[in-house]
N, C-alpha and C. Protein backbone atom coordinates (compact mmCIF):
# COMPACT_ATOMS: atom_id res chain seq x y z
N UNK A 1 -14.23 -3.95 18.79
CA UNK A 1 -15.36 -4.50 19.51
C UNK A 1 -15.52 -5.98 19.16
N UNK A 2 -16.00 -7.06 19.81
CA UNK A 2 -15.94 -8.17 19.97
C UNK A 2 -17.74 -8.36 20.04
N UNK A 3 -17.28 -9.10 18.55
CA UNK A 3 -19.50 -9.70 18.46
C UNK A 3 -18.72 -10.93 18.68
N UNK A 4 -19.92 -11.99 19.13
CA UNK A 4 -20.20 -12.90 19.13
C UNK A 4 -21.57 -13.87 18.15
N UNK A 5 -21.39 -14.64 17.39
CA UNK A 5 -22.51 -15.27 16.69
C UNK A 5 -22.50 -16.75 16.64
N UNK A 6 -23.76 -16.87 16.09
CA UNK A 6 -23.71 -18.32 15.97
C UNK A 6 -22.60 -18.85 14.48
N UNK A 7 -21.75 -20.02 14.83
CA UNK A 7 -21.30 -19.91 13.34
C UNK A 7 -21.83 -20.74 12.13
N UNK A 8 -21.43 -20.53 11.38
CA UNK A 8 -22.19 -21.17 9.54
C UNK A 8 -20.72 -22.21 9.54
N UNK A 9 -21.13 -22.77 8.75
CA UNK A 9 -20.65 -23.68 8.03
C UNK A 9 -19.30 -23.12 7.27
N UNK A 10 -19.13 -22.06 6.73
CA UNK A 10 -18.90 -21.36 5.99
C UNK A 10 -17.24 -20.83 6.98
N UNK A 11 -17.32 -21.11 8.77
CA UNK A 11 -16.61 -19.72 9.11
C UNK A 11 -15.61 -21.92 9.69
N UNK A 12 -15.64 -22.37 9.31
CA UNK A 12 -14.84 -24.01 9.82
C UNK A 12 -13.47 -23.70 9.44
N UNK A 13 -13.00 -22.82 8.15
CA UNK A 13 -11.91 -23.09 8.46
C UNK A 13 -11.32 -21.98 8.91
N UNK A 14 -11.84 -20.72 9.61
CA UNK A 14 -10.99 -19.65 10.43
C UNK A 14 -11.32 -20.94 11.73
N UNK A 15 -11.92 -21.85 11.90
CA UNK A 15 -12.14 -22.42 13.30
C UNK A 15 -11.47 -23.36 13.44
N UNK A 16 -11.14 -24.02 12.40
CA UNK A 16 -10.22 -25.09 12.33
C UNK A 16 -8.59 -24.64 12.37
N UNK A 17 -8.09 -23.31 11.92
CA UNK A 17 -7.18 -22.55 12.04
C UNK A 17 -6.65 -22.42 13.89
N UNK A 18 -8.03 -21.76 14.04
CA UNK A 18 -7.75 -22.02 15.79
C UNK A 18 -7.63 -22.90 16.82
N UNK A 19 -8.38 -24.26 16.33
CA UNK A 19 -8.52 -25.49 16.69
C UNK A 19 -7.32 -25.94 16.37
N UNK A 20 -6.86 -26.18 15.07
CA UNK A 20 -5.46 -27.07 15.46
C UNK A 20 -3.99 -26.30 15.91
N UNK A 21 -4.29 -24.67 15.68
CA UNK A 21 -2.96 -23.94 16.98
C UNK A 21 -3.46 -24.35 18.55
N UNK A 22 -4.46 -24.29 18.89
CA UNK A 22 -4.29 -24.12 20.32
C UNK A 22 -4.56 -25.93 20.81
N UNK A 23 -4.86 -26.63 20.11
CA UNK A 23 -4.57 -28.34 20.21
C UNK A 23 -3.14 -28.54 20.44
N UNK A 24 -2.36 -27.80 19.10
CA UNK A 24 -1.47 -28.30 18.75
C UNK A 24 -0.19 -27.80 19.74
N UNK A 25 -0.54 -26.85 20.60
CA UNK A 25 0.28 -26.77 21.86
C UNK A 25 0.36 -27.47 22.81
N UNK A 26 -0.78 -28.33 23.11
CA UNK A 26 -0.66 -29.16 23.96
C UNK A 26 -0.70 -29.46 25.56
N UNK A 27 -1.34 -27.84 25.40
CA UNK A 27 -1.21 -27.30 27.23
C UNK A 27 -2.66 -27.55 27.27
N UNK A 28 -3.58 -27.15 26.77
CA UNK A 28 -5.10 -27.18 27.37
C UNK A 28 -5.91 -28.01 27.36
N UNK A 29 -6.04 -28.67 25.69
CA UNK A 29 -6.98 -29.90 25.39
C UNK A 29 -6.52 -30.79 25.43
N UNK A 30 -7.38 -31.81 25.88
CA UNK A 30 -7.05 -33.01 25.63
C UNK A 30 -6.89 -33.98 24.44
N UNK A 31 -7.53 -33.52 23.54
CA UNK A 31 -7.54 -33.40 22.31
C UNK A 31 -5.93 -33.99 21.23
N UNK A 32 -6.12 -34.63 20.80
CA UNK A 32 -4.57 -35.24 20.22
C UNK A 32 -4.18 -34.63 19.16
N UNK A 33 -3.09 -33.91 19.38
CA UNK A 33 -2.42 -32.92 18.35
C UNK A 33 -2.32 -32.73 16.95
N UNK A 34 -2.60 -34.38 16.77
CA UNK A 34 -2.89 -34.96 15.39
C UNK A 34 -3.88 -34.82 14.86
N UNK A 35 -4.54 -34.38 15.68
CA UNK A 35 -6.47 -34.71 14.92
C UNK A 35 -6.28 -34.04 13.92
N UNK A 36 -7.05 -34.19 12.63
CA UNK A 36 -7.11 -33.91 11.56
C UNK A 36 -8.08 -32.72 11.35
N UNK A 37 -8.08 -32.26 10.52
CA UNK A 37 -9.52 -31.24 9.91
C UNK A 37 -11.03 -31.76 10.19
N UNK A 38 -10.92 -33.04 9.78
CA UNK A 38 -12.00 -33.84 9.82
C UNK A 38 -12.24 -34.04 10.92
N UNK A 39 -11.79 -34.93 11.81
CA UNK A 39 -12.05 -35.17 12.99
C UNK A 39 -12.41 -33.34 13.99
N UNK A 40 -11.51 -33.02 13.61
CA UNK A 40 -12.28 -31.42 14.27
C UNK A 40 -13.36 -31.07 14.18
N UNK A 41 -13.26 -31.33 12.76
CA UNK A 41 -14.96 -30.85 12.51
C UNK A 41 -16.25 -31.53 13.01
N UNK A 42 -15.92 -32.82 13.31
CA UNK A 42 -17.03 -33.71 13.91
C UNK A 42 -17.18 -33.73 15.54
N UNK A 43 -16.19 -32.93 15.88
CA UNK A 43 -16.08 -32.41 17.02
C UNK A 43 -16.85 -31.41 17.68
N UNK A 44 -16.29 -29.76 16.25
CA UNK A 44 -17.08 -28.51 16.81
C UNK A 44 -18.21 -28.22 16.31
N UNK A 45 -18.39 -29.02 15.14
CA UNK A 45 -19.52 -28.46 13.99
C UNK A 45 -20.68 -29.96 14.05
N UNK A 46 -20.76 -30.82 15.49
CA UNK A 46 -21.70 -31.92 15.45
C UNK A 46 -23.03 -30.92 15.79
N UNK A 47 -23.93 -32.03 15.09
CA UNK A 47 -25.19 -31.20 15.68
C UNK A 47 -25.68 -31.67 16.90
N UNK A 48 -25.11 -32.11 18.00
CA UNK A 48 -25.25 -32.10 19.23
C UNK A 48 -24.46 -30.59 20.10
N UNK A 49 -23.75 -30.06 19.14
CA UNK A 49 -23.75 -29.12 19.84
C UNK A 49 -23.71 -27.96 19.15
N UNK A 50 -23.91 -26.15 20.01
CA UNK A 50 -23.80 -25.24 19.48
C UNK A 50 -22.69 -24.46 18.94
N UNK A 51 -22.46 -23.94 18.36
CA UNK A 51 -21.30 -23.55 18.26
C UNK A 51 -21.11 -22.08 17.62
N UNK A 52 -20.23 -21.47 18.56
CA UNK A 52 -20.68 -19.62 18.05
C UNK A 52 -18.71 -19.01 17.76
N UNK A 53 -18.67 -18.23 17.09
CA UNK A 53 -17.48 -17.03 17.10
C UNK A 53 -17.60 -16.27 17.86
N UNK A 54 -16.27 -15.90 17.91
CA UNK A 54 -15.93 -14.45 18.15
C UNK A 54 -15.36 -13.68 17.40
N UNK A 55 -15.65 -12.63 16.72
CA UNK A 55 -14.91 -11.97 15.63
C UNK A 55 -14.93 -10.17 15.65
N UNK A 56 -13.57 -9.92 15.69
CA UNK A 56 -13.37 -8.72 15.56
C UNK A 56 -13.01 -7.99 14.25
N UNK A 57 -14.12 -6.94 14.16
CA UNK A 57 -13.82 -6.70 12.81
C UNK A 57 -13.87 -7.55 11.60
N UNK A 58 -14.70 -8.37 11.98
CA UNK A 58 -15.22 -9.18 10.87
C UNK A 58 -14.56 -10.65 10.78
N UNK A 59 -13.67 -10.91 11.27
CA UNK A 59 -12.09 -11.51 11.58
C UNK A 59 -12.42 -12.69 12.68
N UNK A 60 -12.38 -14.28 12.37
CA UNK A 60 -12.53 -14.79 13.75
C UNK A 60 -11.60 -15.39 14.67
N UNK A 61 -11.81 -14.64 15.59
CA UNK A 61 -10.53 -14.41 16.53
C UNK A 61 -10.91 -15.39 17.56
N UNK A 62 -11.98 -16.63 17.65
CA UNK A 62 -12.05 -17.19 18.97
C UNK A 62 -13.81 -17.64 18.44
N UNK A 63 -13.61 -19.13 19.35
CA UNK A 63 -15.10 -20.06 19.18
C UNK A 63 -15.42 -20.88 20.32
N UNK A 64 -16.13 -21.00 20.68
CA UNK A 64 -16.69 -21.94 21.82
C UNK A 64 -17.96 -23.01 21.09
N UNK A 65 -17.55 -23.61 22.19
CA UNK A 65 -19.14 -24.61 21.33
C UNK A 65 -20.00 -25.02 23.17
N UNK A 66 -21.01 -25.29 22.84
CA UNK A 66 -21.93 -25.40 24.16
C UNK A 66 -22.88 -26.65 24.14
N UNK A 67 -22.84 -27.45 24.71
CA UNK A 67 -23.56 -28.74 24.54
C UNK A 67 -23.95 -29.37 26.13
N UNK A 68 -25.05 -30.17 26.31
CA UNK A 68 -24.96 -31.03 27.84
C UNK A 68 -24.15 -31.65 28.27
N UNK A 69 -24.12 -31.42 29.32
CA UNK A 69 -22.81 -32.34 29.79
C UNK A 69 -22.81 -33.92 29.83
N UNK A 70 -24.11 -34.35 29.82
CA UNK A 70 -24.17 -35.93 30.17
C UNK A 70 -25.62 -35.83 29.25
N UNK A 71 -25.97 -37.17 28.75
CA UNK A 71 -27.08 -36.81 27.93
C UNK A 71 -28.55 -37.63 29.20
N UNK A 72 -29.65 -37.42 29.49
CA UNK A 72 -30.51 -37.81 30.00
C UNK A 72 -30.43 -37.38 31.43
N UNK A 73 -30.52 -38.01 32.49
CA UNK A 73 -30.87 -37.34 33.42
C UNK A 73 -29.76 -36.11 33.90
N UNK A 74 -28.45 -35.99 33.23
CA UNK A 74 -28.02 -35.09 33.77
C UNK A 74 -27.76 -33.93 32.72
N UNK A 75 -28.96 -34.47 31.67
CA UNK A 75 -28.74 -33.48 30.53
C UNK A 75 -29.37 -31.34 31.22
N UNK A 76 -29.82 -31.84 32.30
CA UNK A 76 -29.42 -29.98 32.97
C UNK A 76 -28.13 -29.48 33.13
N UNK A 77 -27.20 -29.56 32.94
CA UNK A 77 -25.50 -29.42 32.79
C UNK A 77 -25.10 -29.26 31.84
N UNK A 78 -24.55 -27.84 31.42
CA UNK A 78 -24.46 -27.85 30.19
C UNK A 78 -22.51 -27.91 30.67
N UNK A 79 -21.97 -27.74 29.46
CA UNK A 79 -20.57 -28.43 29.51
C UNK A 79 -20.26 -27.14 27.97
N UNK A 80 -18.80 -25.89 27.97
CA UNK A 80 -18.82 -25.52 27.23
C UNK A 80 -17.06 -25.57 27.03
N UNK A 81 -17.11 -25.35 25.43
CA UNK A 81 -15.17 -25.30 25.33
C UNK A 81 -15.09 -23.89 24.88
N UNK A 82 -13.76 -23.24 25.10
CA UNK A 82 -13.22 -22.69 24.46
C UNK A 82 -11.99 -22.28 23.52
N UNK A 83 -11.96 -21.58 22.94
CA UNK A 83 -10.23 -21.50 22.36
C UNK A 83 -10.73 -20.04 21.36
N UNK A 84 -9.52 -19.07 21.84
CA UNK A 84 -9.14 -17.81 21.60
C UNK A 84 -7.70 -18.19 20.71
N UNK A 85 -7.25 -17.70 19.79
CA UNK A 85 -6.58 -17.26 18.63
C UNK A 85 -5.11 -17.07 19.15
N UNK A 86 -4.21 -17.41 19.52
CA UNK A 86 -3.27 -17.26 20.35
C UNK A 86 -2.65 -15.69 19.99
N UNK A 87 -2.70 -14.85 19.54
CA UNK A 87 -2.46 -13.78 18.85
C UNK A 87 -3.35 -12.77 19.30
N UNK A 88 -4.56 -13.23 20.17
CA UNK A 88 -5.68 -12.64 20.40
C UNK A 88 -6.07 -12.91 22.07
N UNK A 89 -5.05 -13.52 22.73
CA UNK A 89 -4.88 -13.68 23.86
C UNK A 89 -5.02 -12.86 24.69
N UNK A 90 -5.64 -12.63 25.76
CA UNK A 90 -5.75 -11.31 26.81
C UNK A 90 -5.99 -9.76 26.53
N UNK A 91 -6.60 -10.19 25.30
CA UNK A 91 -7.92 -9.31 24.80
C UNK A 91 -9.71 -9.29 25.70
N UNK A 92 -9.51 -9.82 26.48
CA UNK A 92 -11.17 -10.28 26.98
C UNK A 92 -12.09 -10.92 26.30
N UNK A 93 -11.09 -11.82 24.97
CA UNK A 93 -12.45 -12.67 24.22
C UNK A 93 -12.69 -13.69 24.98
N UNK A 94 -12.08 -14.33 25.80
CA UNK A 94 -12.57 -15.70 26.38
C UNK A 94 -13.84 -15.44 27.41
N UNK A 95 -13.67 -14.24 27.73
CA UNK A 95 -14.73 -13.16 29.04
C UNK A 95 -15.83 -13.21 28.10
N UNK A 96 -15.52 -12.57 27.51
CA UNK A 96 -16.84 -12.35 26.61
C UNK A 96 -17.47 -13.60 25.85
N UNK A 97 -16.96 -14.71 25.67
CA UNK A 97 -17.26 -16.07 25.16
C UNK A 97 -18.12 -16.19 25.92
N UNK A 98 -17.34 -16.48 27.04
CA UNK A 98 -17.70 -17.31 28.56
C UNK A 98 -19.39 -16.77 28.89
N UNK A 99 -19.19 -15.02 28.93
CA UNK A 99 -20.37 -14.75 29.30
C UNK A 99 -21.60 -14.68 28.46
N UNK A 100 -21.27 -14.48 27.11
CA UNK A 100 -22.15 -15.31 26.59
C UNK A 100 -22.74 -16.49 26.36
N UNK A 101 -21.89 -17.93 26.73
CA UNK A 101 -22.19 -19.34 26.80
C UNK A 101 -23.03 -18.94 28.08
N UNK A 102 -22.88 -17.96 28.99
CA UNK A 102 -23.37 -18.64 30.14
C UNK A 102 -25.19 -18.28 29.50
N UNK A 103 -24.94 -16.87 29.17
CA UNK A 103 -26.12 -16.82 28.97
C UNK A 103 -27.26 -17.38 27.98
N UNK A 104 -26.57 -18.13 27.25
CA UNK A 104 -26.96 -18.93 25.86
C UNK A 104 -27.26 -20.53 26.71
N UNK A 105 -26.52 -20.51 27.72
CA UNK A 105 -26.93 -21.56 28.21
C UNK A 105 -28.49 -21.64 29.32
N UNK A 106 -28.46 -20.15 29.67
CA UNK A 106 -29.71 -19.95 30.61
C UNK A 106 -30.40 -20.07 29.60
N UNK A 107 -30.90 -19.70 28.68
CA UNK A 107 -32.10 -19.61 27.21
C UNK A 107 -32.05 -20.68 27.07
N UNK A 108 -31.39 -22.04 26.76
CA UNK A 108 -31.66 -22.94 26.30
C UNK A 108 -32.13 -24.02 27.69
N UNK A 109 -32.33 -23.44 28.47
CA UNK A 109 -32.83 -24.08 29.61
C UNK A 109 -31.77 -24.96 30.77
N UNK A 110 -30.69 -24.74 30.65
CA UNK A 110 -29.63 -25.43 31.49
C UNK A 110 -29.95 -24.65 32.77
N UNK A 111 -29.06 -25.71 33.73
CA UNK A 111 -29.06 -25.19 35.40
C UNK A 111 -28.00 -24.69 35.88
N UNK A 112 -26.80 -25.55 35.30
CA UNK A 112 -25.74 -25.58 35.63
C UNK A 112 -24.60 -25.52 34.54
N UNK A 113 -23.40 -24.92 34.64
CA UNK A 113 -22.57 -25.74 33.59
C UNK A 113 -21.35 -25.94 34.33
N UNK A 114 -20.51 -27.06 33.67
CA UNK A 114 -19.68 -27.52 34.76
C UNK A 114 -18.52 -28.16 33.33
N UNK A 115 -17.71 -27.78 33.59
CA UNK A 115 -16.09 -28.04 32.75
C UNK A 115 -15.01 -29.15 33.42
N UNK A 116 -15.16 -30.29 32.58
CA UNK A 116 -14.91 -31.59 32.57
C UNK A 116 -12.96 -31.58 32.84
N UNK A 117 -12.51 -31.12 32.78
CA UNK A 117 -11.49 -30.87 32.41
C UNK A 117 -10.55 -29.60 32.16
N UNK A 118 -10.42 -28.63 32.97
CA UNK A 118 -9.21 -27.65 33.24
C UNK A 118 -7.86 -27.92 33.81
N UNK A 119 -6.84 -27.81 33.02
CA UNK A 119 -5.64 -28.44 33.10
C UNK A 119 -5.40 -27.35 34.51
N UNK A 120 -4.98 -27.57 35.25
CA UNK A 120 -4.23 -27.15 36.93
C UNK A 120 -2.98 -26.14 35.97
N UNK A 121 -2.52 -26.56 35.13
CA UNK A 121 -1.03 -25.08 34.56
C UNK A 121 -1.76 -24.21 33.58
N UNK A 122 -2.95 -24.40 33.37
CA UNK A 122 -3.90 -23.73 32.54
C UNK A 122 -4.16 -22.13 33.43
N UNK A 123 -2.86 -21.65 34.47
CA UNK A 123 -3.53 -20.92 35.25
C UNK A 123 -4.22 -19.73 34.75
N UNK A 124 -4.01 -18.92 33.55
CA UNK A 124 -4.90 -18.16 33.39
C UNK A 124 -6.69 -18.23 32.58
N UNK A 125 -6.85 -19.59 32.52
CA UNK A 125 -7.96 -19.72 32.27
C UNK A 125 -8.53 -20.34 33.88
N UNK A 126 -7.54 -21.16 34.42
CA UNK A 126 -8.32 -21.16 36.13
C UNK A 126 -9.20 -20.03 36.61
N UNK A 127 -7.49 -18.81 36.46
CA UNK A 127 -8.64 -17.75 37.33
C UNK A 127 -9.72 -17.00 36.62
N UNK A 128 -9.79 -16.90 35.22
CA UNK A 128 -10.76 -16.75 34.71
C UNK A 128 -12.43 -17.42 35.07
N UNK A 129 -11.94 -18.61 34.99
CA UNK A 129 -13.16 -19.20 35.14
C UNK A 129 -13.86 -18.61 36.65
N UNK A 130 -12.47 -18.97 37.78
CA UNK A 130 -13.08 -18.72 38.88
C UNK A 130 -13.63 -17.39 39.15
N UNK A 131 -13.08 -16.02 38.35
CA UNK A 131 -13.63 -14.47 38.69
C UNK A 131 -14.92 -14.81 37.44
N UNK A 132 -15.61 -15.60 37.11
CA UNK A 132 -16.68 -16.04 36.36
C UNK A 132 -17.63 -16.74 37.28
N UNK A 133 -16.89 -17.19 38.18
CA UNK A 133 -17.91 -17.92 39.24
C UNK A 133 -18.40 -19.22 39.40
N UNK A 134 -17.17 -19.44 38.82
CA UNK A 134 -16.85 -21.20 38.67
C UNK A 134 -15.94 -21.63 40.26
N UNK A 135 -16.63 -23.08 40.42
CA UNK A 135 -15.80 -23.36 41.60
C UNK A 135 -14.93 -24.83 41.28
N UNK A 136 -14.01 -24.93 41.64
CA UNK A 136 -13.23 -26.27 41.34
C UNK A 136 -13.83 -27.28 42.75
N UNK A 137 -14.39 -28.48 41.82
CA UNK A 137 -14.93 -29.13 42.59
C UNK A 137 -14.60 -30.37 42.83
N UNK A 138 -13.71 -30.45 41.78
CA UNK A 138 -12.72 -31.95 42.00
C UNK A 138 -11.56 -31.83 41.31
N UNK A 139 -10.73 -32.48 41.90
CA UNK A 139 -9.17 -32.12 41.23
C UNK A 139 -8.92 -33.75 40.78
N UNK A 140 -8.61 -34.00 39.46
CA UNK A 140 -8.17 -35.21 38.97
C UNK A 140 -6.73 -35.74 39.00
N UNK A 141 -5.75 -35.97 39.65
CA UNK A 141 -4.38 -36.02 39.88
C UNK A 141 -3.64 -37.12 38.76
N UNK A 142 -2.82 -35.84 38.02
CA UNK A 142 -1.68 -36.59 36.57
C UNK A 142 -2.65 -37.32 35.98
N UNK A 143 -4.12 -36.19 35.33
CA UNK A 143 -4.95 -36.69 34.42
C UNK A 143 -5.08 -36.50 32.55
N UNK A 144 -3.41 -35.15 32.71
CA UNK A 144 -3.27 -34.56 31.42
C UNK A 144 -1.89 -34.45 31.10
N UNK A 145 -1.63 -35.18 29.87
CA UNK A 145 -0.27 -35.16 29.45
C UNK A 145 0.11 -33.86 28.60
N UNK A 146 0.92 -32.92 29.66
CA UNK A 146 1.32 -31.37 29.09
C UNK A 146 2.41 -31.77 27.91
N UNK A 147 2.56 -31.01 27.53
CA UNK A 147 3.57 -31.10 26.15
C UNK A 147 4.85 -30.33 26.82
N UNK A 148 4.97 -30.08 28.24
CA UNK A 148 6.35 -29.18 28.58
C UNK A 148 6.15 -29.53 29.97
N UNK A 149 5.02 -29.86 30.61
CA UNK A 149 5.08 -30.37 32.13
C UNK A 149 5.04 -31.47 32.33
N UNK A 150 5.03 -32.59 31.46
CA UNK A 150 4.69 -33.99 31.81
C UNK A 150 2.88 -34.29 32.10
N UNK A 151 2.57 -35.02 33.18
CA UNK A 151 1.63 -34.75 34.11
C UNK A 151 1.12 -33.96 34.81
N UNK A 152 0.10 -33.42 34.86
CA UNK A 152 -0.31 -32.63 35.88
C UNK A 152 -2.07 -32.70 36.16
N UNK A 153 -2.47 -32.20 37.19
CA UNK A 153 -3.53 -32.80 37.76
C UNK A 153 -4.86 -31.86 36.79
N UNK A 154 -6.00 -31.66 36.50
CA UNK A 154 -6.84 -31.62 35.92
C UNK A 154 -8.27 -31.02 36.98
N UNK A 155 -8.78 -29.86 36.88
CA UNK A 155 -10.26 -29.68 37.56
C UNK A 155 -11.16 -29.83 36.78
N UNK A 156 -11.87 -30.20 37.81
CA UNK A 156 -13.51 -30.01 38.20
C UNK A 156 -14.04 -28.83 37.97
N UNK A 157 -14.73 -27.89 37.06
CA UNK A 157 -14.90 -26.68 37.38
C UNK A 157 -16.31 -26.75 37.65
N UNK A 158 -17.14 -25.66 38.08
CA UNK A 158 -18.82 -25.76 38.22
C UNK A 158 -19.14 -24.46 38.62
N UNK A 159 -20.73 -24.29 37.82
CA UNK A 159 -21.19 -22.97 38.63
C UNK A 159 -22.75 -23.50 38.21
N UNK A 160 -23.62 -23.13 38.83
CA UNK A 160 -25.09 -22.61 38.92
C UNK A 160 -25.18 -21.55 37.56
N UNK A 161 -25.91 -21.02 37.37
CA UNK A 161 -26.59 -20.42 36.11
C UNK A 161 -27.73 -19.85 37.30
């Protein structure tokens, strides 16, 4: 079974474990492969944003963090990341992330959330998002340097709350 929580301080380096495998592939984030521990951490663990697990069996298998997308007038947009455990892949943790950000995002008063950046070869987090009820609303063309495709174009994702 798959809980979800807020995380401590305490759970950075099962997160940093996951953070620099799924960086360090080079297909999803934009994120530079190099980033350090440190720099991660000022990343997932800022206090501008939230940041929760996923852990099975006690074990954390996957983290998202949830923050506004723009700060002031378009601070109704919330903007969330994810990354699942590559080992832990197509288990339904990213489903279950997802649907909890969404709803962590209705409580904290957001309208909308909308994802800055989905790599176009990212296809199984595309259709994820989209059977989530996300719509691609702009396509950014040869906005992400793949580590095995070169270039490739980048969405817009968005949904209502």
């Amino acid at each position: 079974m798959i809980t979800i929580r807020k995380a401590q301080e305490s759970d950075f380096d099962s997160i940093w474990e996951i953070f620099h495998q799924i960086v360090w592939q080079g297909d999803s984030y934009a994120y530079d492969p190099e980033t350090t521990k440190e720099q991660a951490r000022s990343i997932w663990m800022s206090e501008d944003v939230a940041t929760y697990v996923a852990c099975i069996n006690d074990i954390v298998v996957g983290t998202y963090i949830l923050k506004a997308n723009q700060p002031g007038l378009g601070s109704h947009v919330a903007n969330a990341g994810y990354m699942v455990k590559s080992e832990y892949a197509g288990r339904g943790i990213g489903r279950a992330m997802c649907e909890h950000s969404l709803e962590e995002a209705r409580k904290a008063g957001f309208l909308a959330m909308q994802f800055n950046m989905v790599v176009s070869a990212n296809e199984p987090a595309v259709a994820l998002w989209q059977k989530m009820g996300f719509s691609i609303v702009g396509v950014v063309p040869k906005a992400f340097r793949h580590k095995r495709l070169g270039l490739v174009d980048v969405y817009v994702m968005h949904r209502f709350l």
